[in-house]
C-alpha atoms as a PDB file:
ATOM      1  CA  UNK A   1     -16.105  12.559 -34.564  1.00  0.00           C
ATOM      2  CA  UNK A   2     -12.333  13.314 -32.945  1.00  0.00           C
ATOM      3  CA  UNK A   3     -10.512   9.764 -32.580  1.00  0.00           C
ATOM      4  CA  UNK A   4      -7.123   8.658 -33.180  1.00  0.00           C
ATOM      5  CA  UNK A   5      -5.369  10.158 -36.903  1.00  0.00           C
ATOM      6  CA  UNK A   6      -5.696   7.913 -39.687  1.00  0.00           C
ATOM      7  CA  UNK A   7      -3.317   7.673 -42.545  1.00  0.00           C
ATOM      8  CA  UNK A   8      -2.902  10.550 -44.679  1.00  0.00           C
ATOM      9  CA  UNK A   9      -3.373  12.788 -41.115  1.00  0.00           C
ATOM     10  CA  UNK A  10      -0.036  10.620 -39.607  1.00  0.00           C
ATOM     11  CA  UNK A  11       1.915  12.426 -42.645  1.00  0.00           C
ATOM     12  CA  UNK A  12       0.856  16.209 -42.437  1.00  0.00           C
ATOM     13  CA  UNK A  13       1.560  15.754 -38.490  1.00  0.00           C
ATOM     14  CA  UNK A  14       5.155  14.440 -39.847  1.00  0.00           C
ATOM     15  CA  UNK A  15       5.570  16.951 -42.182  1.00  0.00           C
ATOM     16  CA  UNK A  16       4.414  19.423 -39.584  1.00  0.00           C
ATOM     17  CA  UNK A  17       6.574  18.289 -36.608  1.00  0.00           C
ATOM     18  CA  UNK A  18       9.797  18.165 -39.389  1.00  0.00           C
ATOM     19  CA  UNK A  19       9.343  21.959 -40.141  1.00  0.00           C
ATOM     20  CA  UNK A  20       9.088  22.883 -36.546  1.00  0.00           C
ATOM     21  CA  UNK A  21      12.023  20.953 -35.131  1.00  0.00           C
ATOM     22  CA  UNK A  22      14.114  19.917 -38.520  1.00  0.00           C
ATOM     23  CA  UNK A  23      15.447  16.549 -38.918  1.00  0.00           C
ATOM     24  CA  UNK A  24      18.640  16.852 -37.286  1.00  0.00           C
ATOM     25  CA  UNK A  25      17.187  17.949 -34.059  1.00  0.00           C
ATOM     26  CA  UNK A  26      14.353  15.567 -34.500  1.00  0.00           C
ATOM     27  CA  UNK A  27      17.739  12.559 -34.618  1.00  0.00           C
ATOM     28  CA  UNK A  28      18.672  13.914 -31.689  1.00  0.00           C
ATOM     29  CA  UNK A  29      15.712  14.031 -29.299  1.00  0.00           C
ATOM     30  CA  UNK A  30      15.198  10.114 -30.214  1.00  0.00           C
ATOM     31  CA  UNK A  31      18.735   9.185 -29.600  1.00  0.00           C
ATOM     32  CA  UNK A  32      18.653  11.035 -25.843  1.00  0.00           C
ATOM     33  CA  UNK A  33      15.143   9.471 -25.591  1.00  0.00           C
ATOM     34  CA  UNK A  34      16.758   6.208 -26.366  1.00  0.00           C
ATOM     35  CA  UNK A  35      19.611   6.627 -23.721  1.00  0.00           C
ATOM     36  CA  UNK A  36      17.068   7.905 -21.065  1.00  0.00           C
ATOM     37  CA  UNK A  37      15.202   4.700 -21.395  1.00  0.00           C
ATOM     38  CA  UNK A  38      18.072   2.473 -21.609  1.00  0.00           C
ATOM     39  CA  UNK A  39      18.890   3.948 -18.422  1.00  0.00           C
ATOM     40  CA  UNK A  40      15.635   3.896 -16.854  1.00  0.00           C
ATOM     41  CA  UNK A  41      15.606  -0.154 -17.430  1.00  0.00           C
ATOM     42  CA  UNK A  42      19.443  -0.567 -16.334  1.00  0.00           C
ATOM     43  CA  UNK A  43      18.018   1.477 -13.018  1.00  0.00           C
ATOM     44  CA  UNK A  44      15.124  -1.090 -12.278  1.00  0.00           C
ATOM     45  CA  UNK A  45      17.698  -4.172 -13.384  1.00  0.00           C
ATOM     46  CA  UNK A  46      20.053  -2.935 -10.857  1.00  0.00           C
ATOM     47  CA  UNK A  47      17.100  -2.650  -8.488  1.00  0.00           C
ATOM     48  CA  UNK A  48      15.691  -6.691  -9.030  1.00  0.00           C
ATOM     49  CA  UNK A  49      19.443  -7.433  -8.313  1.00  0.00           C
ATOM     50  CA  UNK A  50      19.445  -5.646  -4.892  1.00  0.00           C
ATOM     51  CA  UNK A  51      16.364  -6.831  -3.921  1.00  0.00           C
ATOM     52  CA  UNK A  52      17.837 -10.469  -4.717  1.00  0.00           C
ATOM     53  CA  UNK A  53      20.691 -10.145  -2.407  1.00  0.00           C
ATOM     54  CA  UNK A  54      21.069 -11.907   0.619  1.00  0.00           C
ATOM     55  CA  UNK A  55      21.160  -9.553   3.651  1.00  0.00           C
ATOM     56  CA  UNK A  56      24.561 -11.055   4.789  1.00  0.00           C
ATOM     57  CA  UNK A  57      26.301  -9.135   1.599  1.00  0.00           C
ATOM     58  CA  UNK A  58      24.584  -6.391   1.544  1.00  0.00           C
ATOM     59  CA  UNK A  59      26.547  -5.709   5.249  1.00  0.00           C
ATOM     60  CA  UNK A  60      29.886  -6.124   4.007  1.00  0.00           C
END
């Protein structure tokens, strides 16, 4: 049966993804994944505030 990796599988994916990429690009793909999110949730914050607004300061 194919289902989701269990323990010991987890690792030799690890290992696996490690030797392709190294660890140092590995770093950096999580830190821009990081920022990319950050930025996607600063995007829809910025969006609740607009929508908040009254329509008499959004004219100004």
């Amino acid at each position: 049966m194919l289902g989701l990796p269990r323990g010991s599988e987890w690792i030799i994916i690890l290992v696996i993804v490690v030797l392709l990429f190294g660890p140092g690009r590995i770093g950096k793909i999580a830190g821009e994944l990081g920022r990319s999110i950050k930025s996607f949730r600063e995007g829809l914050g910025n969006k609740e505030e607009e929508a908040e607004k009254p329509e008499s300061e959004e004219k100004k």
